[in-house]
Protein backbone atom coordinates (compact mmCIF):
# COMPACT_ATOMS: atom_id res chain seq x y z
CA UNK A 1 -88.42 -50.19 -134.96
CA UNK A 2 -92.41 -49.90 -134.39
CA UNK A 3 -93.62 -47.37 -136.95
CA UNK A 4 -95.24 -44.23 -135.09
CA UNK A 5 -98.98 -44.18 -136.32
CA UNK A 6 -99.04 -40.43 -134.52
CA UNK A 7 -100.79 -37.87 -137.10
CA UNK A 8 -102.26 -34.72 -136.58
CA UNK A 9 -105.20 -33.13 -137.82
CA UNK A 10 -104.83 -30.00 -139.64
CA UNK A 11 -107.92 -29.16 -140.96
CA UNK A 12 -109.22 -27.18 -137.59
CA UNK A 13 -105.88 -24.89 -138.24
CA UNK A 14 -106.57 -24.48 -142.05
CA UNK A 15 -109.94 -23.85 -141.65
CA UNK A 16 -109.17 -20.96 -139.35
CA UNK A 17 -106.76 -19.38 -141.43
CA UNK A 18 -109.33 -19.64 -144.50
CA UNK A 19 -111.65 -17.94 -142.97
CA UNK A 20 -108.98 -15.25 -141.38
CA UNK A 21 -107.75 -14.44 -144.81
CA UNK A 22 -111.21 -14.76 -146.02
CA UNK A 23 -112.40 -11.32 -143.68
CA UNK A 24 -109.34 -9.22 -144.96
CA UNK A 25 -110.52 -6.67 -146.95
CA UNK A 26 -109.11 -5.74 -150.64
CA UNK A 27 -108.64 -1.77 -149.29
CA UNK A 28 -106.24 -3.45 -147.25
CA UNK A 29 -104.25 -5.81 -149.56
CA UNK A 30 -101.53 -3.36 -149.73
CA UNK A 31 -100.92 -2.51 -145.98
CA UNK A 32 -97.73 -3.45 -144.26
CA UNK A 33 -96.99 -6.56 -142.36
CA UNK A 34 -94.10 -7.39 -140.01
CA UNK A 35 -92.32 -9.32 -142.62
CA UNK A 36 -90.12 -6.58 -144.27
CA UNK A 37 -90.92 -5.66 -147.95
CA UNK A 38 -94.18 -7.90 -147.66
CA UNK A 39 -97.41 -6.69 -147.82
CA UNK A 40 -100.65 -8.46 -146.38
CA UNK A 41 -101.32 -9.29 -150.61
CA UNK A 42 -97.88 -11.00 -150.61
CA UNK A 43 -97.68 -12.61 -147.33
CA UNK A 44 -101.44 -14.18 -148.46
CA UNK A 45 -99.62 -15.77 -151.56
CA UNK A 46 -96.85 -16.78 -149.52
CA UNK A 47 -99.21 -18.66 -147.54
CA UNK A 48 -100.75 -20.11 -150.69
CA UNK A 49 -97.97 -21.44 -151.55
CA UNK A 50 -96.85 -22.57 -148.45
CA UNK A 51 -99.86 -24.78 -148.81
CA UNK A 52 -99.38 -26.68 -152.03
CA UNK A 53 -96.00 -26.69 -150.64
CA UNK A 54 -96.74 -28.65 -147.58
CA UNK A 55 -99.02 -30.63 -149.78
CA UNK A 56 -96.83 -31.87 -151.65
CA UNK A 57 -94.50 -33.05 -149.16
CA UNK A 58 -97.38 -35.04 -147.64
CA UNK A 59 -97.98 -36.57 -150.95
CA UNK A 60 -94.29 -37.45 -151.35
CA UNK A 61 -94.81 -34.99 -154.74
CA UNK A 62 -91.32 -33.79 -155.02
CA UNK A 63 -90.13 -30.86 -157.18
CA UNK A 64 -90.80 -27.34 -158.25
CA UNK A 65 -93.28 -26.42 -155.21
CA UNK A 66 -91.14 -28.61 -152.62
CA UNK A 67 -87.86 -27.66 -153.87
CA UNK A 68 -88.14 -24.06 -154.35
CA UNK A 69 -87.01 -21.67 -151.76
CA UNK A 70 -89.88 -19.26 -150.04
CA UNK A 71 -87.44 -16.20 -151.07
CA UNK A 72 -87.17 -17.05 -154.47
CA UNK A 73 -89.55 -14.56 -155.70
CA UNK A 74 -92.14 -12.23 -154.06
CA UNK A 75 -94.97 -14.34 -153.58
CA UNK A 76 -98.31 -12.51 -154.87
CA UNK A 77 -101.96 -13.28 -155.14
CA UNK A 78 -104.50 -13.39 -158.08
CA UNK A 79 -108.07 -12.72 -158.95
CA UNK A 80 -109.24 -15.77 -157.01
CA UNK A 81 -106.86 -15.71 -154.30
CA UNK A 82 -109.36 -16.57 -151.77
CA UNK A 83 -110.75 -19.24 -153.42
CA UNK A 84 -106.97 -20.84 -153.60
CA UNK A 85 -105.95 -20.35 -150.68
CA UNK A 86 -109.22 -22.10 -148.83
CA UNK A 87 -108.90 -24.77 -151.70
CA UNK A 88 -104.78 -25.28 -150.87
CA UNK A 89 -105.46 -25.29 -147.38
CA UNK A 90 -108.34 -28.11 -147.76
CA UNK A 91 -105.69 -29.94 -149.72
CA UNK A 92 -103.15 -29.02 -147.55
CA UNK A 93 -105.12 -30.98 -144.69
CA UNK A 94 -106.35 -33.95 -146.61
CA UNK A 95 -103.28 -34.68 -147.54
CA UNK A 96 -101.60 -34.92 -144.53
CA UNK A 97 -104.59 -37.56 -142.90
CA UNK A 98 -103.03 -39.70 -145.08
CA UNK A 99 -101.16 -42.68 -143.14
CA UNK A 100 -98.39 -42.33 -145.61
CA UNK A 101 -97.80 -38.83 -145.22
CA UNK A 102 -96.42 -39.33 -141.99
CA UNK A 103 -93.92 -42.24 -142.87
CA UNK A 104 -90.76 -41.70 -144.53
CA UNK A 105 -88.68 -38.76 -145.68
CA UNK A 106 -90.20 -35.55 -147.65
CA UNK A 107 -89.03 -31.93 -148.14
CA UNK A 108 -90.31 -28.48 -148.65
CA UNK A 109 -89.04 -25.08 -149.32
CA UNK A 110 -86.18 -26.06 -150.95
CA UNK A 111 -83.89 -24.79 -147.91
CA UNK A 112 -81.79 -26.72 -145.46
CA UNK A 113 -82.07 -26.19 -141.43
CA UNK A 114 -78.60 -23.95 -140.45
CA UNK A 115 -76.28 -25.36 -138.59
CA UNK A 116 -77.29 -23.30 -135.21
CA UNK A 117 -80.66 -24.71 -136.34
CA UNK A 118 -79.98 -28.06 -136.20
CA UNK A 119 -78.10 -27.67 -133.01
CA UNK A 120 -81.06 -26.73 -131.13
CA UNK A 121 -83.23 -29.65 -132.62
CA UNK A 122 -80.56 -31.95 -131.25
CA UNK A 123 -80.43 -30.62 -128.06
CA UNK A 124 -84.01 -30.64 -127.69
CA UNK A 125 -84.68 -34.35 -128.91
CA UNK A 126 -81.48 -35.52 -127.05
CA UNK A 127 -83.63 -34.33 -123.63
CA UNK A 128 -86.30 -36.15 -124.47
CA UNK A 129 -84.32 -39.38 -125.82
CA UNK A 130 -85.08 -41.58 -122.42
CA UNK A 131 -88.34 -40.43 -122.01
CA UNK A 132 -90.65 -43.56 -121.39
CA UNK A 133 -93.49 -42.92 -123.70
CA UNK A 134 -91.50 -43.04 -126.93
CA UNK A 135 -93.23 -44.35 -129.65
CA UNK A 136 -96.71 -43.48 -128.25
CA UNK A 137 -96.62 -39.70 -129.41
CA UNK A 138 -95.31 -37.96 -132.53
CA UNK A 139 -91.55 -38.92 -131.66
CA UNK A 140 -90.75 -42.96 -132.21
CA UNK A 141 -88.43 -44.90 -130.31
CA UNK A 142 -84.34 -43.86 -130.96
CA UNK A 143 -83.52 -45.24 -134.24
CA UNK A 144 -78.99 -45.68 -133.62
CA UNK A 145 -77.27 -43.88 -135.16
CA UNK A 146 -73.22 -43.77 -135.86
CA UNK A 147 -71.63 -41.12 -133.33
CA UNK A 148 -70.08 -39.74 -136.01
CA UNK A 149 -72.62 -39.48 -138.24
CA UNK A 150 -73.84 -35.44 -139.01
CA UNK A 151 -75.64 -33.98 -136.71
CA UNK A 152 -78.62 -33.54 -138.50
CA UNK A 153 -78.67 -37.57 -139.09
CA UNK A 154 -78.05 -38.02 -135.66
CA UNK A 155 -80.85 -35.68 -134.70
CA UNK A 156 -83.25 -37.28 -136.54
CA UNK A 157 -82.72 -40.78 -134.99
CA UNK A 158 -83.42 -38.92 -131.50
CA UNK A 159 -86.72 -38.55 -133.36
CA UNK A 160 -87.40 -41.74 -133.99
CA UNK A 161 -86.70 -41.49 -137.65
CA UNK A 162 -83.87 -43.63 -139.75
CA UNK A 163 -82.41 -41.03 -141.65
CA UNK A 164 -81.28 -44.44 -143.62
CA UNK A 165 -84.39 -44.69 -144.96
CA UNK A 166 -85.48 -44.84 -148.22
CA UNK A 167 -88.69 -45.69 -150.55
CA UNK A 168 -86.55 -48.35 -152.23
CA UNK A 169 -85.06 -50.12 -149.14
């Protein structure tokens, strides 16, 4: 299997949504938002910690902020909640222009796709399966997998990744 050398650069992205949460105002910390029982203060930790989240899982740093569920507590902000949220969305991009970060298996959010979930990936990779370009965008060539393997193995070889794979093999 060629490796896919595809990454993305999230810093545009994070930089927006810096400077986004930067402009909101503290009169308005406590308005609603459409996420029920969430207001704008707790949807901007969420986000924070969405970010060292997802930095981690670039960094292949698993445990407490890649394994815990987003609904485990309400999320909150502190004093210098704009100053870590620009600084975990920095991170949050640096780490992912890392080579590695984009080879191999991570986690984050310490929840598992659903079933219908997981459908609907398959589906959508299994279109795409013959395409020609595999391997030249973010999706590698079809790694085989067993037929009756799990979906959610199968799915990811449709991705291009061997859900085989491990850091020790």
């Amino acid at each position: 299997m060629t490796a896919d050398t595809t990454t993305l650069d999230l810093g545009p992205q994070t930089r927006i949504l810096a400077r986004l949460a930067d402009g909101v105002r503290e009169d308005r910390l406590t308005d609603p938002t459409p996420c029920p029982d969430l207001a704008v203060r707790n949807l901007l930790g969420h986000l924070t910690g969405l970010a060292v989240a997802f930095r981690d899982a670039a960094r292949k740093d698993l445990g407490p902020t890649t394994d815990t569920s987003p609904e485990a507590s309400m999320p909150d902000i502190g004093p210098n909640w704009r100053e870590e949220l620009a600084a975990a969305l920095a991170a949050l991009a640096e780490a992912w222009r890392e080579p590695d970060a984009w080879t191999g298996a991570t986690r984050a959010g310490g929840i598992d796709p659903d079933a219908a979930a997981v459908r609907a990936a398959y589906g959508l990779l299994a279109a795409a399966a013959d395409e020609s370009d595999r391997g030249q965008g973010m999706f590698g060539p079809v790694v085989a997998v067993p037929a009756d393997a799990p979906l959610l193995e199968r799915a990811l070889g449709l991705s291009g990744r061997d859900p085989g794979w491990s850091r020790t093999a």
